[in-house]
Protein backbone atom coordinates (compact mmCIF):
# COMPACT_ATOMS: atom_id res chain seq x y z
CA UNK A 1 -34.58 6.19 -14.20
CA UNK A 2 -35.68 5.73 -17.83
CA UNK A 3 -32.29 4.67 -19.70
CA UNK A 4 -33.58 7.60 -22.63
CA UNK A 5 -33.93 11.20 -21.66
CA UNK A 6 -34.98 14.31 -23.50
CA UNK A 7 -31.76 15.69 -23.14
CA UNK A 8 -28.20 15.11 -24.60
CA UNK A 9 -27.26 12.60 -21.76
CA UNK A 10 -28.67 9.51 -21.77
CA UNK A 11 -30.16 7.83 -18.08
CA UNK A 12 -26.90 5.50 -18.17
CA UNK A 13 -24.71 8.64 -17.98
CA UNK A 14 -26.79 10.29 -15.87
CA UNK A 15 -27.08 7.28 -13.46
CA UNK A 16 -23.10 7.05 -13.57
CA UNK A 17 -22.81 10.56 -12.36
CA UNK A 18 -25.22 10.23 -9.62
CA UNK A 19 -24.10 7.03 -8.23
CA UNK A 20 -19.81 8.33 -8.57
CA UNK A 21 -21.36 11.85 -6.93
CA UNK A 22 -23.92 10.98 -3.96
CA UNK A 23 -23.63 7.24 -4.37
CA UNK A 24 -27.24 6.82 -4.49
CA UNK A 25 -28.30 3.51 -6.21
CA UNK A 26 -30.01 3.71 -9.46
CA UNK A 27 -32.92 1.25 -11.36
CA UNK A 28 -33.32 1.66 -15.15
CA UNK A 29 -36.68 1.09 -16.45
CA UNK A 30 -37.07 0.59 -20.18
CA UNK A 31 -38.91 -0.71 -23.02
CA UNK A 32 -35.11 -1.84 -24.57
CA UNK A 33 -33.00 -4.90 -23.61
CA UNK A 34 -30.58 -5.29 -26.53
CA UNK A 35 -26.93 -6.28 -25.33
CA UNK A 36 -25.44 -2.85 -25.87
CA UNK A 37 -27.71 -1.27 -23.53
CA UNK A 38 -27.71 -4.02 -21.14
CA UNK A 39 -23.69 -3.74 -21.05
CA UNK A 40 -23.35 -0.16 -20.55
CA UNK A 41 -25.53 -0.68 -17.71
CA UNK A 42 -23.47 -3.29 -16.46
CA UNK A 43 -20.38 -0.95 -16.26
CA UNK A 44 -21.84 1.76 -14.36
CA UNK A 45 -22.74 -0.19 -11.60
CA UNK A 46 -26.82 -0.52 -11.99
CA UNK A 47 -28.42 -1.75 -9.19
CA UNK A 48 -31.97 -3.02 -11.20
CA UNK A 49 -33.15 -3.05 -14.94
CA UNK A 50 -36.72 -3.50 -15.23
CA UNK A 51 -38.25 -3.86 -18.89
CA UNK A 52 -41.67 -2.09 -19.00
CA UNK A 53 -44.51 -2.72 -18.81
CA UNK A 54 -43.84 -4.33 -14.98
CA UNK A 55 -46.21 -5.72 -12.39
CA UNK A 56 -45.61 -3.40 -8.91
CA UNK A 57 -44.64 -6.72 -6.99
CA UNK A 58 -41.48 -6.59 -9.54
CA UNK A 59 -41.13 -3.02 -8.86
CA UNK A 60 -41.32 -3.69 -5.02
CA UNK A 61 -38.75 -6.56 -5.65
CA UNK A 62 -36.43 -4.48 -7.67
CA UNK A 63 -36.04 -1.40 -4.98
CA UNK A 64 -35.46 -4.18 -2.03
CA UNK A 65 -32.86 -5.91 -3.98
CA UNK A 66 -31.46 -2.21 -4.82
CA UNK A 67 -31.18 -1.21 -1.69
CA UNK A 68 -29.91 -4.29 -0.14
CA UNK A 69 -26.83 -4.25 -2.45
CA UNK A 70 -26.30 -0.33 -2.26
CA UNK A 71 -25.96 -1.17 1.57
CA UNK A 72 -23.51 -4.06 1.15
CA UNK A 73 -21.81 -1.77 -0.88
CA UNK A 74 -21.32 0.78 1.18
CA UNK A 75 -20.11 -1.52 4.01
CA UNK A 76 -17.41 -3.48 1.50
CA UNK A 77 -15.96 -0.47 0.54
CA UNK A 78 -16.16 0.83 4.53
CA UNK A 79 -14.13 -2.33 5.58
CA UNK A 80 -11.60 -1.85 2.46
CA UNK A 81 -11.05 1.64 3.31
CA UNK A 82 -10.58 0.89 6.96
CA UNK A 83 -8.30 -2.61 6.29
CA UNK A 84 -6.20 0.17 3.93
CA UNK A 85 -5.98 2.40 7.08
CA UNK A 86 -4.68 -0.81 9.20
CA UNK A 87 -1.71 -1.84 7.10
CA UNK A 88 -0.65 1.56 6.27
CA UNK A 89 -0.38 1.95 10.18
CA UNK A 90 0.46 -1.09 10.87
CA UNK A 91 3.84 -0.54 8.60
CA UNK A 92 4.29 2.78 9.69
CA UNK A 93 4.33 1.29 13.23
CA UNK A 94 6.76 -1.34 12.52
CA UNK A 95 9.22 1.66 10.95
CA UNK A 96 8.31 3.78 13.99
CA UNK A 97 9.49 1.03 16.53
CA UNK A 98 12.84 0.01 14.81
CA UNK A 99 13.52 3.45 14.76
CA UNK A 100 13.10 4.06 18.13
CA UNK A 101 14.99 0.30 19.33
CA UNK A 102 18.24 1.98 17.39
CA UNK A 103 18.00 5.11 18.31
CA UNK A 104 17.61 4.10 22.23
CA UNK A 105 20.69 2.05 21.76
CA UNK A 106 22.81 5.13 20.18
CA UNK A 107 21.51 7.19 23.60
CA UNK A 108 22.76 4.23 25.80
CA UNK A 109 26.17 4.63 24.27
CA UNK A 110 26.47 8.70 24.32
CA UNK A 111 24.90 8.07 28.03
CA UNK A 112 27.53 5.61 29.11
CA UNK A 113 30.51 7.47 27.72
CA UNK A 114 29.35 10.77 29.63
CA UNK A 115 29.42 8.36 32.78
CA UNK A 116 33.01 7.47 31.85
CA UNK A 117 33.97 10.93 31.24
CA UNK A 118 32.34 12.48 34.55
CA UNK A 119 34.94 9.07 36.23
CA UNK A 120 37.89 10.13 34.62
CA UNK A 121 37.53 13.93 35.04
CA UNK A 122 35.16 14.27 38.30
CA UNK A 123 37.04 17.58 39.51
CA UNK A 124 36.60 19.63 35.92
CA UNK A 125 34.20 22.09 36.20
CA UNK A 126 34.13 23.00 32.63
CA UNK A 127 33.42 18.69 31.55
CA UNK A 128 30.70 18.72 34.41
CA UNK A 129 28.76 21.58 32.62
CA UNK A 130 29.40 20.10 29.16
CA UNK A 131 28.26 16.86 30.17
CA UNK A 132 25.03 18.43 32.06
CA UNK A 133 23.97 19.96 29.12
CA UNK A 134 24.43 16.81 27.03
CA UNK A 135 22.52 14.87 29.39
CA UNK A 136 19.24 17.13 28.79
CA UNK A 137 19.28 16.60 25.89
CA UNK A 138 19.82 13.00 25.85
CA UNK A 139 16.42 13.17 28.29
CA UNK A 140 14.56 15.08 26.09
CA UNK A 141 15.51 12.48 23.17
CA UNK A 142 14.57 9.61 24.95
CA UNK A 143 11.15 11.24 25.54
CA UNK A 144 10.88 11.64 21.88
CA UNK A 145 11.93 7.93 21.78
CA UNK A 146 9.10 6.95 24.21
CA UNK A 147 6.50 8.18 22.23
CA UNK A 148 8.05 6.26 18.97
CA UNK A 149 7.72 2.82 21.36
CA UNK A 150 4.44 4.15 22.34
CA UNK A 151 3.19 4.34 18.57
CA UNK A 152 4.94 0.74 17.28
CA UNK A 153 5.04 -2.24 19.43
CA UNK A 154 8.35 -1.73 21.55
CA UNK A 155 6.70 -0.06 24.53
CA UNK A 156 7.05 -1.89 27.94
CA UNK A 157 3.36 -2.69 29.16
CA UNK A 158 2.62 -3.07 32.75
CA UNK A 159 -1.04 -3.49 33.30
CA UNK A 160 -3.31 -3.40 35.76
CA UNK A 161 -7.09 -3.73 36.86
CA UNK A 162 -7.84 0.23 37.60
CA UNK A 163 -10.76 2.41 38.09
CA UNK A 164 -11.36 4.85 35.26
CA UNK A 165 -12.75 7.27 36.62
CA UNK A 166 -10.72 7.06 39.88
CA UNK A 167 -7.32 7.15 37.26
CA UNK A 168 -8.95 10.35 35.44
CA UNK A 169 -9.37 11.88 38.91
CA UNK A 170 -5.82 11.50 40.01
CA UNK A 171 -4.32 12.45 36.41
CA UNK A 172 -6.66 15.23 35.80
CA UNK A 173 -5.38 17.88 38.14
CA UNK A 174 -1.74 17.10 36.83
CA UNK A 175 -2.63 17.86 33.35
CA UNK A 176 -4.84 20.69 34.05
CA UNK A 177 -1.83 23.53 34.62
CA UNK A 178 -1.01 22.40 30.75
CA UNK A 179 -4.13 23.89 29.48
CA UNK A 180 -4.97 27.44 28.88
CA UNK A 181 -6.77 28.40 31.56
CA UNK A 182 -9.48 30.25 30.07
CA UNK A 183 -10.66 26.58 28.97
CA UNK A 184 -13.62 25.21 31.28
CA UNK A 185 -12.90 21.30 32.07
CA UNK A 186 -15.71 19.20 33.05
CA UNK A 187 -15.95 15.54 34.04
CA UNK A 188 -18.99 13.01 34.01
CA UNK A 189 -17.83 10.03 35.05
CA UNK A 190 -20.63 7.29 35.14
CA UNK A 191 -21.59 5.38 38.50
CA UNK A 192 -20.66 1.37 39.04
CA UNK A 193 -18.10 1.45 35.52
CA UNK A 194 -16.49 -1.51 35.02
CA UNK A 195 -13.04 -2.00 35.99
CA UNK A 196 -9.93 -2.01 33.15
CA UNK A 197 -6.94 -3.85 32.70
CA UNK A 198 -4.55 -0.94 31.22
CA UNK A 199 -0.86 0.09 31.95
CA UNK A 200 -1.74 3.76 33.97
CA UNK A 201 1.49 5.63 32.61
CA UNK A 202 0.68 4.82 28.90
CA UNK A 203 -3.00 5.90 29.66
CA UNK A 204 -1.95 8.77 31.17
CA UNK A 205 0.16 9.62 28.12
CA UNK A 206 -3.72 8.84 25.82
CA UNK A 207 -5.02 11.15 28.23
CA UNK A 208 -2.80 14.03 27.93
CA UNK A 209 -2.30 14.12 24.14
CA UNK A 210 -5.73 13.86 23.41
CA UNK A 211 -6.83 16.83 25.72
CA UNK A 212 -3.34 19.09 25.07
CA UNK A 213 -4.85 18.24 21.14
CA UNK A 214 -8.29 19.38 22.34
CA UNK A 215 -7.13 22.53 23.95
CA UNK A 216 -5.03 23.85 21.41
CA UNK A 217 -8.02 23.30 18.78
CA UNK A 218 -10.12 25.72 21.26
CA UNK A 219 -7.64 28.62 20.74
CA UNK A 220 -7.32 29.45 24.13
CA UNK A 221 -10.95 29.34 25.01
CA UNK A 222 -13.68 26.92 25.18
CA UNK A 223 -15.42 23.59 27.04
CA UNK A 224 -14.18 20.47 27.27
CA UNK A 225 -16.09 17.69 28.17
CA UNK A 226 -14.64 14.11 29.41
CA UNK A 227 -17.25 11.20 29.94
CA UNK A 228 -17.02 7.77 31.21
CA UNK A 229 -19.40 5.30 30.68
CA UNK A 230 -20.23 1.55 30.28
CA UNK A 231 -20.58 -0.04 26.66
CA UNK A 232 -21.34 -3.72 26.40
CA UNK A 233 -19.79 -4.85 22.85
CA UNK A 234 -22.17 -7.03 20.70
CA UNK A 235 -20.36 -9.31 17.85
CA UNK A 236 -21.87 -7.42 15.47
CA UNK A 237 -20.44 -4.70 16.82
CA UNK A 238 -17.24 -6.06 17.59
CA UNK A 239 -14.27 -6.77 14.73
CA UNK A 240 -17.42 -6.14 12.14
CA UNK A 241 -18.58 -2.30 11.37
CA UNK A 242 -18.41 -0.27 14.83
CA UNK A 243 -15.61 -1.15 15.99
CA UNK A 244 -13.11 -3.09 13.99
CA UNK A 245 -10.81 -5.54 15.61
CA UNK A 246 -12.70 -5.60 19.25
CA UNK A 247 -13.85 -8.32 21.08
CA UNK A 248 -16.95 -8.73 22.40
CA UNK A 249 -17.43 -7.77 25.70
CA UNK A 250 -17.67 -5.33 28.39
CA UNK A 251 -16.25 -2.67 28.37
CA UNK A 252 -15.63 1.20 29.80
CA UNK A 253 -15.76 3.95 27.31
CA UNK A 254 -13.93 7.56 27.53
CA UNK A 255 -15.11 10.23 25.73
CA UNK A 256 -13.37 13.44 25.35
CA UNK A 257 -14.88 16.16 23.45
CA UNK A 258 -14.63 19.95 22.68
CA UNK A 259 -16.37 22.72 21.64
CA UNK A 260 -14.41 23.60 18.80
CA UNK A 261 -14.86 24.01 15.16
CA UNK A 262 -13.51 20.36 14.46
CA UNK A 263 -11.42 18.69 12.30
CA UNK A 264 -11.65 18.66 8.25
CA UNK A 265 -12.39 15.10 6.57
CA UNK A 266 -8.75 15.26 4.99
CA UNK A 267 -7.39 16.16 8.66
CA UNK A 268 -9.23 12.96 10.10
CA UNK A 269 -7.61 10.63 7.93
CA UNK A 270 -4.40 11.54 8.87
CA UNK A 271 -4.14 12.76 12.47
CA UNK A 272 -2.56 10.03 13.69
CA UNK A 273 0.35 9.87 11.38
CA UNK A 274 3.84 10.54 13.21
CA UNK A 275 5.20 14.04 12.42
CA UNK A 276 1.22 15.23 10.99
CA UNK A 277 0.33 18.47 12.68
CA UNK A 278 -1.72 21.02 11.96
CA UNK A 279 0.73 23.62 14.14
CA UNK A 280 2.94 26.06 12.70
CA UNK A 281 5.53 24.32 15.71
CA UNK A 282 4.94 20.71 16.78
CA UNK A 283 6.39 17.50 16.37
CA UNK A 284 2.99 15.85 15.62
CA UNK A 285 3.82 12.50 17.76
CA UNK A 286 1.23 12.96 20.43
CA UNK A 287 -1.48 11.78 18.85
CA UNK A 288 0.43 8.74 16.93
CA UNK A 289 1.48 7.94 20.57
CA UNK A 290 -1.78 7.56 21.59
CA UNK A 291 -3.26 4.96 18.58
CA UNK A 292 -0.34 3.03 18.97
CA UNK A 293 -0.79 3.01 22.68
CA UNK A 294 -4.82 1.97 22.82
CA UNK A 295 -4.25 -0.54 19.24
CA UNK A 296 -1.18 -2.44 21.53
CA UNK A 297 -3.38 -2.24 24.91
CA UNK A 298 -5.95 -3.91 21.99
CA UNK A 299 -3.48 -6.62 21.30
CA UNK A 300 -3.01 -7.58 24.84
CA UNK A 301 -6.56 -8.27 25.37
CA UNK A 302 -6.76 -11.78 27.57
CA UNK A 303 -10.48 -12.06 27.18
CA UNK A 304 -13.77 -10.80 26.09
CA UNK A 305 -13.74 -7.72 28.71
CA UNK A 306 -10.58 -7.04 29.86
């Protein structure tokens, strides 16, 4: 871009608006170099200032260089946004799991007094039915409390080696009654997958939030898809742009998708925030259950592959 232009805005403000709009990398090309010039372009972020005339090798110099730092740009500010993501759910986490420690140990104590009381009184008919109705909800609070553990780091872990695609095939018909039944479920599960080293009831609980979230974006009707395959995990690939924080490896991926009309940008960034839902009714701890679940099962990695 040629830093002057026929109209009211000069190529510096022009370039600024570009580059803050599409982020598309700009080159000035002028017959100036005086220090004003050569500041404002400075501030809006030029990538190249070529002073005419200019030999084409410079030109062909210029774009490389351009382009080569618009990339590294867009990658630093990828792994800034992304680090931003990690602490903010990385705190929320830590919240999440002392909440859940204290309020397990407050359901302990209203649990063992209702044991005391159901001693002292086992013949009253009217304590008995108090008590029973106490107790379901004491059940259905400590369910809320699992998935709490499940998103910070107080969930009890027992893994095992396990076939995917045997695991799906067992779980599967359990969760299918849960979904409208006007949705069409299909599996592909791939041929000689690896085996993974994964607790099965926390899986199971990935597993059913992320299809219950899948069917109720469907609206009662639709496909969904689940796919297993093998990935093998380069270091680039690993901890660096793809797939931040994983080893390299090998390793089985699921894939569960849905025809549905998808999720907004805004909606993406925070679906896996405890209490976020898009419902008029909901809780909105599914999903957060099930990123805390796969970023702990993350954390227990022994080596490159398990």
């Amino acid at each position: 871009m040629d830093i002057h232009l026929r109209d009211e805005t000069d190529g510096i403000e022009a370039a600024e608006q570009i580059y803050s709009r599409f982020a598309i990398p700009v080159i000035f090309l002028s017959a100036y170099s005086d220090q004003s010039l050569l500041k404002r372009a400075k501030y809006v972020g030029a990538f190249g200032y070529l002073i005419k005339p200019f030999e084409e090798r410079e030109l062909f110099a210029t774009l490389e260089m351009a382009l080569y730092k618009a990339k590294a740009e867009k990658e630093r500010k990828q792994i800034e946004a992304r680090l931003q993501q990690m602490q903010k759910m990385e705190a929320m986490g830590t919240i999440a799991g002392g909440f859940a420690h204290q309020f397990n140990n407050a359901l302990t104590v209203v649990n063992g007094n209702i044991d005391l009381l159901g001693m002292r009184l086992p013949d009253d008919e009217n304590v008995a039915s108090c008590t029973q109705e106490i107790r379901k909800s004491v059940a259905r609070m400590s369910r809320l409390t699992a998935q709490f553990l499940a998103y910070g780091r107080g969930g009890k872990y027992q893994v095992k080696r396990l076939s995917l695609s045997d695991f799906i095939g067992d779980v599967l018909p359990l969760i299918r009654p849960s979904l409208a039944s006007a949705i069409e479920v299909k599996s592909y599960l791939g041929v000689d997958l690896y085996d993974v080293e994964a607790d099965p009831t926390q899986l199971q609980m990935v597993f059913s939030a992320v299809l219950l979230n899948a069917s109720e974006a469907l609206a009662d009707k639709g496909r969904i898809s689940i796919r297993c395959s093998n990935s093998d995990i380069t270091e680039e690939q690993g901890g660096k742009v793809k797939f931040p924080g994983l080893k390299a490896g090998n390793y089985v991926c699921l894939t569960i998708t849905d025809n549905g009309k998808g999720m907004a940008a805004e909606t993406r960034k925070q679906i896996f925030e405890p209490f976020f839902t898009t419902k008029f009714l909901g809780r909105g701890l599914g999903m957060a259950a099930a990123y805390g679940i796969v970023r702990n099962h993350l954390q227990l990695q022994k080596c490159p592959g398990s």
